[in-house]
Structure formats: C-alpha cells, structure tokens
N, C-alpha and C. Protein backbone atom coordinates (compact mmCIF):
# COMPACT_ATOMS: atom_id res chain seq x y z
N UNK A 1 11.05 -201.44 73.08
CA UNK A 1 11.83 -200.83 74.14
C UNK A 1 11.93 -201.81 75.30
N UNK A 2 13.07 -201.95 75.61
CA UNK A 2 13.22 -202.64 76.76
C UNK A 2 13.32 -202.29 77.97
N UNK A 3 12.83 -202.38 79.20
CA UNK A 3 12.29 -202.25 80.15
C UNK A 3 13.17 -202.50 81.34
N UNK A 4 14.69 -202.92 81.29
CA UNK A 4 15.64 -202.91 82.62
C UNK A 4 16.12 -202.24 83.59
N UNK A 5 16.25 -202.09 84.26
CA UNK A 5 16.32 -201.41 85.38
C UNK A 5 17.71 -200.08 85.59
N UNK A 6 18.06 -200.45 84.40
CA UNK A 6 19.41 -199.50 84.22
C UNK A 6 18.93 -198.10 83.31
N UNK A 7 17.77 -198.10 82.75
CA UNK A 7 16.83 -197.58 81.65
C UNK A 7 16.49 -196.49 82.59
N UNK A 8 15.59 -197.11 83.70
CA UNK A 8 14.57 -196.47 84.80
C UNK A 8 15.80 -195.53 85.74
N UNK A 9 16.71 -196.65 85.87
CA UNK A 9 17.37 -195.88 87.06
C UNK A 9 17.93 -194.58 86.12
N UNK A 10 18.47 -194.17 84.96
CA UNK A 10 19.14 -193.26 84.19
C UNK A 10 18.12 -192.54 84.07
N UNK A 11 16.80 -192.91 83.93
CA UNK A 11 15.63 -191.61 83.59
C UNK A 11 15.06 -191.27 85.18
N UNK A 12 15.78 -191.75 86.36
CA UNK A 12 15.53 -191.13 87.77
C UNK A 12 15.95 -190.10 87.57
N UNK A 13 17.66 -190.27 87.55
CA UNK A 13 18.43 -189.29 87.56
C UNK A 13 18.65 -188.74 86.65
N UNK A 14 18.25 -188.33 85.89
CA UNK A 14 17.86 -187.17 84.87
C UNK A 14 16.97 -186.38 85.23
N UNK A 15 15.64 -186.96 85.77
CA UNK A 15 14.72 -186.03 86.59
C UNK A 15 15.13 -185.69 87.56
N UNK A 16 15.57 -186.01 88.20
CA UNK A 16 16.20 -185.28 89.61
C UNK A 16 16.78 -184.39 89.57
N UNK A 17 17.80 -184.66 88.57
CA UNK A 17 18.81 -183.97 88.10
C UNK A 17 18.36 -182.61 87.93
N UNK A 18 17.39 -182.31 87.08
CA UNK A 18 15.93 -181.49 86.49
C UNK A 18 15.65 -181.05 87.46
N UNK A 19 14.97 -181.58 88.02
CA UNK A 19 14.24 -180.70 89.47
C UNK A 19 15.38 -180.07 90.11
N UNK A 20 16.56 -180.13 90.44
CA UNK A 20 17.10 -179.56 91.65
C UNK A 20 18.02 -178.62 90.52
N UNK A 21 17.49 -178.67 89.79
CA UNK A 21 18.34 -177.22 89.00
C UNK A 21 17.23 -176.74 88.69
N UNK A 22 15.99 -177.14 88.84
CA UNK A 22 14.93 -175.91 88.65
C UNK A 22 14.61 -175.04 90.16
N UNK A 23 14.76 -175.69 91.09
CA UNK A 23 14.70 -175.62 92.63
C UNK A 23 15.97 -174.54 92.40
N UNK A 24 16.63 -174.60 92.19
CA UNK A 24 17.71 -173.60 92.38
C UNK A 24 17.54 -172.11 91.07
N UNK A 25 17.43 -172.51 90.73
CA UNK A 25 17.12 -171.60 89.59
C UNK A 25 15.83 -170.46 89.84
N UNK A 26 14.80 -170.85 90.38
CA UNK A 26 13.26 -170.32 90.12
C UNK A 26 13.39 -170.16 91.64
N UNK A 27 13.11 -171.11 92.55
CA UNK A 27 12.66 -170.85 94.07
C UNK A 27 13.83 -170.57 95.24
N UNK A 28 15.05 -170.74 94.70
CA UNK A 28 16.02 -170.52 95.43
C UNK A 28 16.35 -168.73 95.48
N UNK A 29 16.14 -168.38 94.24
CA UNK A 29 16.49 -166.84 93.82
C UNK A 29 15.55 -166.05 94.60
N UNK A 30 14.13 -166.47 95.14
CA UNK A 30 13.25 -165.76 96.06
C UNK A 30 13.77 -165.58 97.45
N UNK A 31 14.52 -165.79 97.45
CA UNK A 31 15.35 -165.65 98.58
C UNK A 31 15.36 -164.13 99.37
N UNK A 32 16.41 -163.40 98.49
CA UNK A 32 16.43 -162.18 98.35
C UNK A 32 17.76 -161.89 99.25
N UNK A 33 18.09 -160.66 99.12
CA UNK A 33 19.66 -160.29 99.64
C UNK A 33 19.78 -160.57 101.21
N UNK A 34 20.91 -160.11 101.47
CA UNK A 34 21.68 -160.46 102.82
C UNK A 34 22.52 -160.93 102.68
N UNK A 35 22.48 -162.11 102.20
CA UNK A 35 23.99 -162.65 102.48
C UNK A 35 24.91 -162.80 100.82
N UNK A 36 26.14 -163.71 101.27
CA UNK A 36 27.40 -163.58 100.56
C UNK A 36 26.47 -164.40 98.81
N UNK A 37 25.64 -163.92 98.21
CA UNK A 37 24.97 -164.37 97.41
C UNK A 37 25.63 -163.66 95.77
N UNK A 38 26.37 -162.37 96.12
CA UNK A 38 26.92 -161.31 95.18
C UNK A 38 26.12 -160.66 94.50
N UNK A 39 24.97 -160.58 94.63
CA UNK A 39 23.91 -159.60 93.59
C UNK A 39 24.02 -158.42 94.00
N UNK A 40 24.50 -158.17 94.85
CA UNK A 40 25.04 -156.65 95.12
C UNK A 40 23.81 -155.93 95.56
N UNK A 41 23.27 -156.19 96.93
CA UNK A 41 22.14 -155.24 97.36
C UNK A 41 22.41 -153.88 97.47
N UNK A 42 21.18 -153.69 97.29
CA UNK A 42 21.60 -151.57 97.65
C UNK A 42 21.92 -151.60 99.08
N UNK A 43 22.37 -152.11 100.15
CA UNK A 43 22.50 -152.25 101.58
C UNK A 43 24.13 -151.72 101.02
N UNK A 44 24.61 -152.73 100.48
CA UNK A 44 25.92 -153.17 100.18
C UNK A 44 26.78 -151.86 99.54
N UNK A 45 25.55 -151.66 98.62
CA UNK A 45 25.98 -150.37 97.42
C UNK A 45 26.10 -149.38 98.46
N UNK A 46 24.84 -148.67 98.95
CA UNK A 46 24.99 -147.41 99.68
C UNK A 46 26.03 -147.40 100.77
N UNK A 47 26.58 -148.63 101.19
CA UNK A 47 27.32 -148.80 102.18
C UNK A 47 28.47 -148.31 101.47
N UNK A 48 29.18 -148.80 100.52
CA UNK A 48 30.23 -148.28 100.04
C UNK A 48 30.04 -147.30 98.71
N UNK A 49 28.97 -146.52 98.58
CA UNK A 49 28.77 -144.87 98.40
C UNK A 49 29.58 -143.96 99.36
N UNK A 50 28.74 -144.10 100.58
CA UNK A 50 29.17 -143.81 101.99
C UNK A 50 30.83 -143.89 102.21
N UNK A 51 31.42 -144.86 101.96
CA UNK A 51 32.62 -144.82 102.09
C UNK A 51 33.76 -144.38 101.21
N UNK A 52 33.06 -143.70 100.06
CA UNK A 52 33.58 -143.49 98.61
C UNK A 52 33.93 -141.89 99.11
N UNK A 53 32.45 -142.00 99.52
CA UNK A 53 32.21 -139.86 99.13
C UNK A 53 32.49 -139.62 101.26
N UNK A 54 33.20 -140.18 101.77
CA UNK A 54 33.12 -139.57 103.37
C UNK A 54 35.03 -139.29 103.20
N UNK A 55 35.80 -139.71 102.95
CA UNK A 55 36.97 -139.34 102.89
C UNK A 55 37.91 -140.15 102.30
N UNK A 56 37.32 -140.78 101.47
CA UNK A 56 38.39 -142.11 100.71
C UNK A 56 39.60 -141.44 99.99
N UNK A 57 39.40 -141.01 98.60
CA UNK A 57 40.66 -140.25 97.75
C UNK A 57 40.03 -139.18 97.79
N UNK A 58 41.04 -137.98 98.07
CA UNK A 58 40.84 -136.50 97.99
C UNK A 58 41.23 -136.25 96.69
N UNK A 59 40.36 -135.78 95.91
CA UNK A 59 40.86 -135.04 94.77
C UNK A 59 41.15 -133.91 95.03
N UNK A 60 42.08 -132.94 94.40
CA UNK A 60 42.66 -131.18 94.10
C UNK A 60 42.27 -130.82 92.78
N UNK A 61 41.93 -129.66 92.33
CA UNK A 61 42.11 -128.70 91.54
C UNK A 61 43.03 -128.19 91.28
N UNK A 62 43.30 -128.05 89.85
CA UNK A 62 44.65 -127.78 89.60
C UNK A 62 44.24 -125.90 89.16
C-alpha cells in the first residue's frame, strides 16, 4: 500500500464526512420541538385541534 497524500487526504474526508452525519443524525435530533423542524409537536397539533373543532367547517344534518 502506498502511502501518498491523496490516500490520507480521501480517508479525512470520508471520516468527516462520517462524523457530521452521525452528529446530525443521533445528537442533533435531542434537540426536541419548537421550531420549523416538521415533527409535528403536540404544541402544533393541539393548536390546530383547537382550530378544527372552534368554528372551521360547520357540518348539518340532513
């Protein structure tokens, strides 16, 4: 195996590469809701429950 510097530099960035998609993946997700993330908190949900069932579409009985 040869040992040049084009070898090393390609197996940097492969690890790097690695780490910051594990960083995002595992420790980024601890995050937790608030913002524009889309996991849909129950903040979000009950908020538009609330706006479903307060006067949105009136249904009739026929």
């Amino acid at each position: 195996m040869t040992s040049d510097w084009q070898s090393w530099a390609a197996l940097a960035v492969v690890v790097l590469t690695a780490v910051l998609m594990a960083y995002r993946v595992f420790i980024r997700k601890k995050a937790g809701c608030g913002s524009e993330c889309g996991c849909g908190s129950l903040k979000s949900k009950a908020s538009l429950l609330e706006k479903r069932d307060s006067g949105g579409s009136q249904k009739t009985a026929l």
